[in-house]
C-alpha atoms as a PDB file:
ATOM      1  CA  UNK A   1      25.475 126.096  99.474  1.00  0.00           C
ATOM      2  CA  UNK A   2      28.456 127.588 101.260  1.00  0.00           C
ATOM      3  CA  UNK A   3      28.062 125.485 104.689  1.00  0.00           C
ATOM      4  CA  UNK A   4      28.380 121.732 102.601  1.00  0.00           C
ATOM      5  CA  UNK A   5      31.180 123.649 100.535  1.00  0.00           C
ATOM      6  CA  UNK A   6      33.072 124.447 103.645  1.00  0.00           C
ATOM      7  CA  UNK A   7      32.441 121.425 105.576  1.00  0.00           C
ATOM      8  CA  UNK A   8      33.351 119.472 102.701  1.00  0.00           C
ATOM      9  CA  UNK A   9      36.789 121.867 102.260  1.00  0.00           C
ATOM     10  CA  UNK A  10      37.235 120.771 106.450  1.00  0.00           C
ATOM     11  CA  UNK A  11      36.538 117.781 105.799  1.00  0.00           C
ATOM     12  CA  UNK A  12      39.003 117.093 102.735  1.00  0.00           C
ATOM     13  CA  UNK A  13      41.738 118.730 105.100  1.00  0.00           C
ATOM     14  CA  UNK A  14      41.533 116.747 107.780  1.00  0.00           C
ATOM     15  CA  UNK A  15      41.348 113.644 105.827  1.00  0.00           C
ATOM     16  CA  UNK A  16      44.418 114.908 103.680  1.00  0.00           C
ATOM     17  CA  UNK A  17      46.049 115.491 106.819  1.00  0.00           C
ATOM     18  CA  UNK A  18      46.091 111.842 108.909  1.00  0.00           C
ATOM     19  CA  UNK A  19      46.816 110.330 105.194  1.00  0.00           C
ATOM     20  CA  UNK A  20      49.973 112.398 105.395  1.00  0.00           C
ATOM     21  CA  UNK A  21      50.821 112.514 109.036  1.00  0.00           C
ATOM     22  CA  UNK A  22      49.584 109.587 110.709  1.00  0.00           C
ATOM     23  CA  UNK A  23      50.833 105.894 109.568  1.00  0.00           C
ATOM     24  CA  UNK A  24      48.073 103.842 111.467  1.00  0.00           C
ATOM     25  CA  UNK A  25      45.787 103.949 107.959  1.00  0.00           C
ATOM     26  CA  UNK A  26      46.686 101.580 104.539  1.00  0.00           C
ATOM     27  CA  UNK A  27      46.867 104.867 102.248  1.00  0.00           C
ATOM     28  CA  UNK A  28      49.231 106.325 105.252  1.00  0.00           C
ATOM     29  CA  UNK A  29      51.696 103.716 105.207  1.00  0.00           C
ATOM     30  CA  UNK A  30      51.298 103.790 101.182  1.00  0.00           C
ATOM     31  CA  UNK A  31      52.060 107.503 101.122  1.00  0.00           C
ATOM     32  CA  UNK A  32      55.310 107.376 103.714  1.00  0.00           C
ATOM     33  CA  UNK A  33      56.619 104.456 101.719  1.00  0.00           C
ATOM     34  CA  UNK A  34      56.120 105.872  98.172  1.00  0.00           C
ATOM     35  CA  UNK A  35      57.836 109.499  99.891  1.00  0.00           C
ATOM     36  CA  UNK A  36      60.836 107.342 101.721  1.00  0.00           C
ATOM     37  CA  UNK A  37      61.746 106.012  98.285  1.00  0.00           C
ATOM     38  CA  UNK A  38      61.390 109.383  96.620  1.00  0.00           C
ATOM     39  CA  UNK A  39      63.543 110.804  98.797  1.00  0.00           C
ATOM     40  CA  UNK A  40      66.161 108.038  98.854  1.00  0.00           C
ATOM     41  CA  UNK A  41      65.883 108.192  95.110  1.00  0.00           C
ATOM     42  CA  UNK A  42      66.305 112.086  94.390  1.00  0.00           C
ATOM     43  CA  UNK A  43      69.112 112.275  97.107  1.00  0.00           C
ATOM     44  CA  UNK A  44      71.062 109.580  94.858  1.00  0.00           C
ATOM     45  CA  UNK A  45      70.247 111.382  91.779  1.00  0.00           C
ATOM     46  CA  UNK A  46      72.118 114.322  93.114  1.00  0.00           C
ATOM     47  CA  UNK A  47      74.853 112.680  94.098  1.00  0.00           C
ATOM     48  CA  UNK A  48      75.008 110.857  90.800  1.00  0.00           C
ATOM     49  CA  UNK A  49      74.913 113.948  89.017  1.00  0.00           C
ATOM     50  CA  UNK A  50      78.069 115.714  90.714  1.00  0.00           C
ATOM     51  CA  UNK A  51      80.361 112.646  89.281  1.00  0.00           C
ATOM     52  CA  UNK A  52      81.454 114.393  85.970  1.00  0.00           C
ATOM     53  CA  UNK A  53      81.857 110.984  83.653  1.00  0.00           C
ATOM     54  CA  UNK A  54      77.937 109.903  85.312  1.00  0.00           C
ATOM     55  CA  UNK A  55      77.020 113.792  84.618  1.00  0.00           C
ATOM     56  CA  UNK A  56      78.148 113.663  80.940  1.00  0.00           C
ATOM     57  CA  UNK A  57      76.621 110.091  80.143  1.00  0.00           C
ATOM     58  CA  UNK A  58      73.452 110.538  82.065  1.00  0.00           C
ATOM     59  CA  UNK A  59      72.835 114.169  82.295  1.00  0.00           C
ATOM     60  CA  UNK A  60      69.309 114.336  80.634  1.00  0.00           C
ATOM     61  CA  UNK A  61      68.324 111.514  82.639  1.00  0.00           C
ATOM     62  CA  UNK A  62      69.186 113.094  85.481  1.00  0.00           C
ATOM     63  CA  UNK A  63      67.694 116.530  84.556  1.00  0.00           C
ATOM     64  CA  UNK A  64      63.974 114.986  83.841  1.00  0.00           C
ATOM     65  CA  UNK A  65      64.009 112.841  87.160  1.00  0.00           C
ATOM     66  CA  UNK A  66      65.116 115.837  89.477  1.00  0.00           C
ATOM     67  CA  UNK A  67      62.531 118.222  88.080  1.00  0.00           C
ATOM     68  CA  UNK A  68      59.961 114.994  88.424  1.00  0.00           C
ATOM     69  CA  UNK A  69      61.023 114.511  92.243  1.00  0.00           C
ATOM     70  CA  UNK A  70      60.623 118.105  92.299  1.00  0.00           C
ATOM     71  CA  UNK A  71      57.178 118.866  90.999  1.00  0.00           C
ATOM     72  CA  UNK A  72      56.766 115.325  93.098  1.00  0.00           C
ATOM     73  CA  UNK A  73      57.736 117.295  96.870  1.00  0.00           C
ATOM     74  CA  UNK A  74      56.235 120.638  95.561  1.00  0.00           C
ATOM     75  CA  UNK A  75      52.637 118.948  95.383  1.00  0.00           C
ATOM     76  CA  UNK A  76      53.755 117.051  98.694  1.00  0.00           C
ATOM     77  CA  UNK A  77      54.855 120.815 100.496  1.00  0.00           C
ATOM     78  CA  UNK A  78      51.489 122.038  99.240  1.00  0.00           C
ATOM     79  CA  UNK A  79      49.229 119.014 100.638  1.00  0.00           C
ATOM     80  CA  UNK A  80      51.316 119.580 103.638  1.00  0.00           C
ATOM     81  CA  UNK A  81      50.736 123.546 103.763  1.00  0.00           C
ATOM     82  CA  UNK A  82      46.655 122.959 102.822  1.00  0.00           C
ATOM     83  CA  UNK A  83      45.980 120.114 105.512  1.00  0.00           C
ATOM     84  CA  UNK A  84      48.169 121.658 108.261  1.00  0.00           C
ATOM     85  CA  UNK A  85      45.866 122.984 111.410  1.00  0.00           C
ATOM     86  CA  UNK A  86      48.271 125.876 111.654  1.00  0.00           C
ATOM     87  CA  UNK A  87      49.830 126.740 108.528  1.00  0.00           C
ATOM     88  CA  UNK A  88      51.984 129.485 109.519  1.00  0.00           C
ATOM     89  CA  UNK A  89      53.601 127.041 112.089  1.00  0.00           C
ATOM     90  CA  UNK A  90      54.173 124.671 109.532  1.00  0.00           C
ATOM     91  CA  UNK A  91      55.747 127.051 107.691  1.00  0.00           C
ATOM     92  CA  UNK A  92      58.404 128.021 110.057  1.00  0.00           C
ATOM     93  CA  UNK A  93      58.558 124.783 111.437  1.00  0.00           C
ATOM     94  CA  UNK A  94      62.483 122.833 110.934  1.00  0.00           C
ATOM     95  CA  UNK A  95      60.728 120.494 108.941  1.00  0.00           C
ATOM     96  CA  UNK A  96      58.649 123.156 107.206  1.00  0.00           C
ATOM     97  CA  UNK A  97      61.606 124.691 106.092  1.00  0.00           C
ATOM     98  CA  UNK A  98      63.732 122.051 105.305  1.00  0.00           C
ATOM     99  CA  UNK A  99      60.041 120.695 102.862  1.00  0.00           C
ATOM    100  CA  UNK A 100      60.441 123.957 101.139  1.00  0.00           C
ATOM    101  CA  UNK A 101      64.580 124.286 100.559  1.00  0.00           C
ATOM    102  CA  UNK A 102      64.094 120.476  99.219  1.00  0.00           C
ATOM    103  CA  UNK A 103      62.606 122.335  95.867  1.00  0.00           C
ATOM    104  CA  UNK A 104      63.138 125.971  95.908  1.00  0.00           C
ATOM    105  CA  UNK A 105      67.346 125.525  94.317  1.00  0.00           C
ATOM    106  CA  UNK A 106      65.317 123.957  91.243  1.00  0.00           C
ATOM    107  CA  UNK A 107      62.776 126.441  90.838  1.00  0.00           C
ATOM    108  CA  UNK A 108      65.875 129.619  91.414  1.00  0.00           C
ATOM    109  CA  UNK A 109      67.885 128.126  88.823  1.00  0.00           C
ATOM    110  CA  UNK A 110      65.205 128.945  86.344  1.00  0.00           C
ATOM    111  CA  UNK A 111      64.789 132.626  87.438  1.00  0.00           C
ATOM    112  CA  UNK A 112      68.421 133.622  88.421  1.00  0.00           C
ATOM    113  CA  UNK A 113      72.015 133.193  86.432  1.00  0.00           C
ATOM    114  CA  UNK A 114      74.474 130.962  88.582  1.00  0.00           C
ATOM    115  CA  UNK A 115      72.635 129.593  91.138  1.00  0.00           C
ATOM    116  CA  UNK A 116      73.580 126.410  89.973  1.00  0.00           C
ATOM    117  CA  UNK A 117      75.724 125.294  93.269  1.00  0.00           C
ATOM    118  CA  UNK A 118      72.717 125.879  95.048  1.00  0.00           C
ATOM    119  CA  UNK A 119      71.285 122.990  93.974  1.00  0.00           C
ATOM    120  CA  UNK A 120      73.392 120.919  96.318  1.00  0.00           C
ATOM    121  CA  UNK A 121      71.069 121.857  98.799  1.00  0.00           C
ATOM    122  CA  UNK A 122      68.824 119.679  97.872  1.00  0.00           C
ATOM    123  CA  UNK A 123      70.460 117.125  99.763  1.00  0.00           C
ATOM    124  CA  UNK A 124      69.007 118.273 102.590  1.00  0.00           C
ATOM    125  CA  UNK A 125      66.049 115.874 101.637  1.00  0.00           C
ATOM    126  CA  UNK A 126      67.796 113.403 103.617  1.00  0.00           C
ATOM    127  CA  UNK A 127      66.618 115.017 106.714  1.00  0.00           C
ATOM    128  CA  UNK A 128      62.800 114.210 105.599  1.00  0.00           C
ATOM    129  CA  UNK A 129      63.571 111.138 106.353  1.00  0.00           C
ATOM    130  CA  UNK A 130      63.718 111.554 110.054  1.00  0.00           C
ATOM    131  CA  UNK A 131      59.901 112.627 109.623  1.00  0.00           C
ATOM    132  CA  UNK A 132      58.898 109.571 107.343  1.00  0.00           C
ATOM    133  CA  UNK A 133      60.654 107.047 110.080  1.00  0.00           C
ATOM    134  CA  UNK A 134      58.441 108.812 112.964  1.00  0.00           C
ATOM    135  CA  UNK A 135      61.970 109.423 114.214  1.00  0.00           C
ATOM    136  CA  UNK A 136      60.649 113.002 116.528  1.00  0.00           C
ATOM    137  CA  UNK A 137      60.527 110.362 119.578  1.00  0.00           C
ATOM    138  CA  UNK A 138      64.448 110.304 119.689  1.00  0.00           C
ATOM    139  CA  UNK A 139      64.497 114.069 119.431  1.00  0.00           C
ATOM    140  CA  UNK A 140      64.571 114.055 123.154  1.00  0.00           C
ATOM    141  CA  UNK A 141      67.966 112.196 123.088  1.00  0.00           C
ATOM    142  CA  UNK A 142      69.082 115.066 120.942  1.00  0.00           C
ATOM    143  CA  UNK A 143      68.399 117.468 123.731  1.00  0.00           C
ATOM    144  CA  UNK A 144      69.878 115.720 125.982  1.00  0.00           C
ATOM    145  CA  UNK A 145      73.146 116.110 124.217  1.00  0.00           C
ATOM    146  CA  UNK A 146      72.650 120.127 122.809  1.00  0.00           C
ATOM    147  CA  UNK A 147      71.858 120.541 127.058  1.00  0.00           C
ATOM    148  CA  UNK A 148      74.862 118.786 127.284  1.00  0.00           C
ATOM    149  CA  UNK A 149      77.318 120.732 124.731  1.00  0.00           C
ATOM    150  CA  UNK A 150      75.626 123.673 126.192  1.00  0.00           C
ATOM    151  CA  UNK A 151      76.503 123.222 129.936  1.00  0.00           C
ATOM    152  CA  UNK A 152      79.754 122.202 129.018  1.00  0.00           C
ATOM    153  CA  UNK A 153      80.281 125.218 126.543  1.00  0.00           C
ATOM    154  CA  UNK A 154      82.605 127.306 129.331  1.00  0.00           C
ATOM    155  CA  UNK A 155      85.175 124.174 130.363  1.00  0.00           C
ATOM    156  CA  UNK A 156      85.431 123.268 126.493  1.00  0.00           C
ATOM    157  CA  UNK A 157      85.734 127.063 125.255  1.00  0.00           C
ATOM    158  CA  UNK A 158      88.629 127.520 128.231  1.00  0.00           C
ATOM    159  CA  UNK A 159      90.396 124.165 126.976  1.00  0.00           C
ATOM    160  CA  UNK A 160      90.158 125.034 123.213  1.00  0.00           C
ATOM    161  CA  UNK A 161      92.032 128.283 124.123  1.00  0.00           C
ATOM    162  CA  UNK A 162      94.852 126.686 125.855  1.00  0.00           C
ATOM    163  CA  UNK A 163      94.646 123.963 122.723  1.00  0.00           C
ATOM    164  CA  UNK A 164      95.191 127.640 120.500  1.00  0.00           C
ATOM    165  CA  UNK A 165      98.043 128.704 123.068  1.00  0.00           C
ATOM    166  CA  UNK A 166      99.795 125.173 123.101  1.00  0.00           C
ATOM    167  CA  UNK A 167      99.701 124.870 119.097  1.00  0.00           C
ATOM    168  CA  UNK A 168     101.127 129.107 119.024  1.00  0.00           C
ATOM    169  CA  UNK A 169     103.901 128.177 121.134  1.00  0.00           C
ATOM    170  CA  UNK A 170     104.679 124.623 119.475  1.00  0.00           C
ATOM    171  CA  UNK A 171     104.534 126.304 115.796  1.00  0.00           C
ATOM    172  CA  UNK A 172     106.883 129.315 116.660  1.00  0.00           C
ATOM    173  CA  UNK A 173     109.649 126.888 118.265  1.00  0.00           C
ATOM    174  CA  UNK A 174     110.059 124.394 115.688  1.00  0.00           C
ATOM    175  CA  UNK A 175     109.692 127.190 113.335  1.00  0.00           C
ATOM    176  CA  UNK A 176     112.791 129.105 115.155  1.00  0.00           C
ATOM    177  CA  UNK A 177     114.343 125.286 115.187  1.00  0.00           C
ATOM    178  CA  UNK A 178     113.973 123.972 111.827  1.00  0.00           C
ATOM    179  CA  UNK A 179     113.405 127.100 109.718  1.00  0.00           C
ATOM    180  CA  UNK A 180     112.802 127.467 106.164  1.00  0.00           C
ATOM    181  CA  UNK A 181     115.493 125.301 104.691  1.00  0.00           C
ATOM    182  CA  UNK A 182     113.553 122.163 106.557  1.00  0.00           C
ATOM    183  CA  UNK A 183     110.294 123.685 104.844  1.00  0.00           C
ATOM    184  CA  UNK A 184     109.041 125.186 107.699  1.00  0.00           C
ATOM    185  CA  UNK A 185     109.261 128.969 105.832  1.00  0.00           C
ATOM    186  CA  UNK A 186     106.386 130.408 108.364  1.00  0.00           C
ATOM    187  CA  UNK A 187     104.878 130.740 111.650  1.00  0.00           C
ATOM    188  CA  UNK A 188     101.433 129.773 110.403  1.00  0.00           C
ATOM    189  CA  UNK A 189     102.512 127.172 108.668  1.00  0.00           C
ATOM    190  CA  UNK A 190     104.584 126.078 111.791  1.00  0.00           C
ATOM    191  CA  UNK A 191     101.503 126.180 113.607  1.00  0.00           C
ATOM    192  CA  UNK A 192      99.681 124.044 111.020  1.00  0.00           C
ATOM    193  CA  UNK A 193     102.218 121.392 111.344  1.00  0.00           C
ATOM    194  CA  UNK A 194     101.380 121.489 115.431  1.00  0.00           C
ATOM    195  CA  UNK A 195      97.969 121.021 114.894  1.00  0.00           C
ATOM    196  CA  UNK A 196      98.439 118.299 112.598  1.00  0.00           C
ATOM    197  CA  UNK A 197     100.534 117.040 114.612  1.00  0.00           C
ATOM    198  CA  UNK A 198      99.147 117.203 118.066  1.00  0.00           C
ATOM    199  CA  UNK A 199      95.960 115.906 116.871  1.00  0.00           C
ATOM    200  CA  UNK A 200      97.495 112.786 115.253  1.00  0.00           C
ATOM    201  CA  UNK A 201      96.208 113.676 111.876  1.00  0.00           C
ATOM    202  CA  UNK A 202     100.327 113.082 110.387  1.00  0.00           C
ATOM    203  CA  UNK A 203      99.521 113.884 106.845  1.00  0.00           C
ATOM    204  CA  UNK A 204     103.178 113.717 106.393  1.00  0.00           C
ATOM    205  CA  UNK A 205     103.813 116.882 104.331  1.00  0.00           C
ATOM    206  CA  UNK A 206     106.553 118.687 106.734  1.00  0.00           C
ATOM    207  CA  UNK A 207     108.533 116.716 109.448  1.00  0.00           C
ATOM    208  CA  UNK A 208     111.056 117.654 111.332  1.00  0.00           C
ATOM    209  CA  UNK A 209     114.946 117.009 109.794  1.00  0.00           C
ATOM    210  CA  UNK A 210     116.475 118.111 113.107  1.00  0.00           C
ATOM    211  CA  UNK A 211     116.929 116.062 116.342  1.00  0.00           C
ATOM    212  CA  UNK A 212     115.912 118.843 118.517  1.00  0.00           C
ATOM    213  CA  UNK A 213     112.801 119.488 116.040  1.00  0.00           C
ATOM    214  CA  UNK A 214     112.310 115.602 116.333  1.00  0.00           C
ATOM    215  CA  UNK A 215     112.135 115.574 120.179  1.00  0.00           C
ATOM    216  CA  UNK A 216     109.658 118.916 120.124  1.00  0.00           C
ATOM    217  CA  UNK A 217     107.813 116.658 117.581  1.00  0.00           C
ATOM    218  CA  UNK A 218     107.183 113.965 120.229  1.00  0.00           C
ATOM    219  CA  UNK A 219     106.239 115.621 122.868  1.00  0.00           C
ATOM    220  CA  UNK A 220     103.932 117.547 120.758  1.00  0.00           C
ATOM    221  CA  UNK A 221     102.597 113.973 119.752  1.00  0.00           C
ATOM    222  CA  UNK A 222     102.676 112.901 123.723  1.00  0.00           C
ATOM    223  CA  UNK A 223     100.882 116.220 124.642  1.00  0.00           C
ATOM    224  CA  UNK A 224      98.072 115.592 122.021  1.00  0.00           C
ATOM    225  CA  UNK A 225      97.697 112.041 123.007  1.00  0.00           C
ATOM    226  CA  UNK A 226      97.391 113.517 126.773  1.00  0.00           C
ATOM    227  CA  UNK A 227      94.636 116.299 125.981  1.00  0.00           C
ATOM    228  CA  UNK A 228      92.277 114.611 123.163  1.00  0.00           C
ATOM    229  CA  UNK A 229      90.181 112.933 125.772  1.00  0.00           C
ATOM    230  CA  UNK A 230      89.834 116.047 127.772  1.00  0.00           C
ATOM    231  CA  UNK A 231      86.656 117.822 126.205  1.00  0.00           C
ATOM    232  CA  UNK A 232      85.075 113.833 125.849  1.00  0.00           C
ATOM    233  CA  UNK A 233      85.201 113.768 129.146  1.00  0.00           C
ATOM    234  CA  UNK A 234      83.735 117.164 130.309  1.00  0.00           C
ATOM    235  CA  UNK A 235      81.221 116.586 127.481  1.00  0.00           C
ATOM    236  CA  UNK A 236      80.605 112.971 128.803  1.00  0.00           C
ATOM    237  CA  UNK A 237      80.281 114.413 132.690  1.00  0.00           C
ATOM    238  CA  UNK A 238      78.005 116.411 131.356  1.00  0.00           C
ATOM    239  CA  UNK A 239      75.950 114.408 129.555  1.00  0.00           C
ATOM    240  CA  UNK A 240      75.185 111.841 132.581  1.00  0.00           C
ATOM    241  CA  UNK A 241      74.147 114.613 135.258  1.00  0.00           C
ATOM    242  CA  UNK A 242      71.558 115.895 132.569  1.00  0.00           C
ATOM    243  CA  UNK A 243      70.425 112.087 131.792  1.00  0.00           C
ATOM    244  CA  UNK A 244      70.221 111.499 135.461  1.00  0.00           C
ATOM    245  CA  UNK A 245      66.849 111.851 136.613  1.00  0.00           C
ATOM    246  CA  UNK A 246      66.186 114.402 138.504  1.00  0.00           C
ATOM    247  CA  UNK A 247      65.310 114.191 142.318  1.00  0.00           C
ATOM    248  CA  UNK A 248      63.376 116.014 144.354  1.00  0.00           C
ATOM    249  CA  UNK A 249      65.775 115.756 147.864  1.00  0.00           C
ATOM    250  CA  UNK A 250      63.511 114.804 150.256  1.00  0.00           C
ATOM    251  CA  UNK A 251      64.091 112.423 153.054  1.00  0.00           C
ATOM    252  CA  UNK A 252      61.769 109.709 153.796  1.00  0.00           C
ATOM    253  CA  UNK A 253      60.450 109.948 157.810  1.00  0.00           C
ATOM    254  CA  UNK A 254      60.386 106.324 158.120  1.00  0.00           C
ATOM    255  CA  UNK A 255      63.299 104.335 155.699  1.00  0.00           C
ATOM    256  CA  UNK A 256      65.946 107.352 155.535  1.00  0.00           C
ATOM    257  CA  UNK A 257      65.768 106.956 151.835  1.00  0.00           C
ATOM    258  CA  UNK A 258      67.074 110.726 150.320  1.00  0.00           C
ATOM    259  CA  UNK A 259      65.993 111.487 147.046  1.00  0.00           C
ATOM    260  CA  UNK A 260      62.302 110.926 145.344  1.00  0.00           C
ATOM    261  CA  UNK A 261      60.781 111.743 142.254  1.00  0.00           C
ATOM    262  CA  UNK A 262      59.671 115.395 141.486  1.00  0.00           C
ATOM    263  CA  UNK A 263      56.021 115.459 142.534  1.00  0.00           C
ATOM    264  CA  UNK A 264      56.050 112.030 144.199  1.00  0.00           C
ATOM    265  CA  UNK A 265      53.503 111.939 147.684  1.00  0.00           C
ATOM    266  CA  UNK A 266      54.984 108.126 148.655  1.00  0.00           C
ATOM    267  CA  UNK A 267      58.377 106.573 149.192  1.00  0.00           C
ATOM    268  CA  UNK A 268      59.341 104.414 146.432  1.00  0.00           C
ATOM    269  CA  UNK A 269      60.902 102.200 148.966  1.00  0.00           C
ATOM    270  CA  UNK A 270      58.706 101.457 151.643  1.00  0.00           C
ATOM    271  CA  UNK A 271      55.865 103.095 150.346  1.00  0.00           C
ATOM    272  CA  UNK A 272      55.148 105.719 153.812  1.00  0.00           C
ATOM    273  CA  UNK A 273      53.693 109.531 153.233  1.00  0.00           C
ATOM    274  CA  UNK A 274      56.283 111.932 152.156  1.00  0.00           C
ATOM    275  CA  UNK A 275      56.269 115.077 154.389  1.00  0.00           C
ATOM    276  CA  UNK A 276      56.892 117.999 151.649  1.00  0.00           C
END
């Protein structure tokens, strides 16, 4: 009696498992559907419910169809945990974690005292969506750019210091220019005003009253204007030489053409032997 019981257990997993991971099947598409409007659904619910007036008028509403999208992604965490051919991976998985934050603010408000502004967390459900849309393929784009940010990390972290230096220096000067009767009563708040300033933000709030703090005022304007495209372009730089594709420089005996595929035997020009 055990062997059916098992096989039948196997059996139930694997079928519970290309329901909820594969979309090429009619209850498949049903089940990503049903969970992309769930998700779309409880996301909007807790935005809803941070708007006091909506809060006040609808707040029961609200309360019955979070813990009902709740219990909903709890049984769908649990499927997910039973069917998955390596459940620990799951587990730790980004998605596995971000399954299991989706419900767990809900279930510690019960059990704790002021874990209420946890629950925001549960807009992290938007990220399930990725998973629903079968959006992994353009994951690979995403590397491209964290390869990018990461090569680039040295030339960005050296300009963001001189940024820090060149925002120090404007601060203190209009500080010693206009002073505190211009309502610039502070060196860090001088040196908010630069970086305000030199980024082109211009809330408006403190502006120079002097003509020699106007004139440090534009060229702090000029300078920013001058430096904000400097870490887009290292990060762009960067971002094409890890798109490129990579070539493996080899010279072809009988065309000259340098540069072939990595683990190519043939030109791709003429087509003769490659002599690695």
């Amino acid at each position: 009696m055990k062997q059916p019981t098992a096989e039948a257990l196997t059996h139930l997993r694997n079928r519970t498992h290309i329901i909820i991971e594969g979309t090429d099947t009619r209850l498949g598409k049903l089940f990503d559907i049903v969970l992309l409007i769930a998700i779309l659904a409880s996301v909007a619910v807790v935005m809803l419910d941070s708007v006091l007036y909506m809060r006040l008028q609808y707040g029961t509403l609200f309360f019955y169809a979070e813990w009902f999208f709740t219990i909903l992604f709890t049984i769908e965490y649990a499927l997910r945990l039973f069917s998955a051919p390596n459940r620990l991976r799951y587990a730790f998985s980004f998605f596995g974690i971000v399954d299991l934050l989706s419900v767990l603010p809900s279930y510690l408000s019960l059990m704790f005292v002021g874990v209420q502004y946890l629950l925001v967390i549960r807009v992290l459900r938007i990220l399930r969506v990725f998973r629903v849309l079968k959006l992994k393929a353009y994951m690979q784009q995403a590397g491209f750019l964290a390869s990018a940010l990461k090569t680039s990390q040295q030339k960005i972290t050296v300009f963001f210091l001189s940024l820090v230096l060149l925002v120090t220096i404007f601060g203190s000067i209009i500080y010693v220019v206009e002073g505190p009767e211009n309502g610039f009563t502070s060196i860090p708040l001088s040196i908010y005003w630069a970086v305000v300033t030199m980024t082109t933000v211009g809330y408006g709030d403190m502006s120079p009253k002097t003509p020699l703090g106007q004139a440090i005022a534009t060229m702090v304007m000029i300078t920013g204007y001058s430096i904000i495209a400097v870490p887009t372009g290292i990060f762009t730089s960067e971002l094409a030489r890890n798109m490129r594709p990579q070539l493996n420089p080899v010279t072809c005996p009988n065309c000259g053409k340098f540069g072939h595929a990595v683990g190519a035997d043939f030109c791709d020009r003429c087509g003769h032997a490659l002599h690695i």
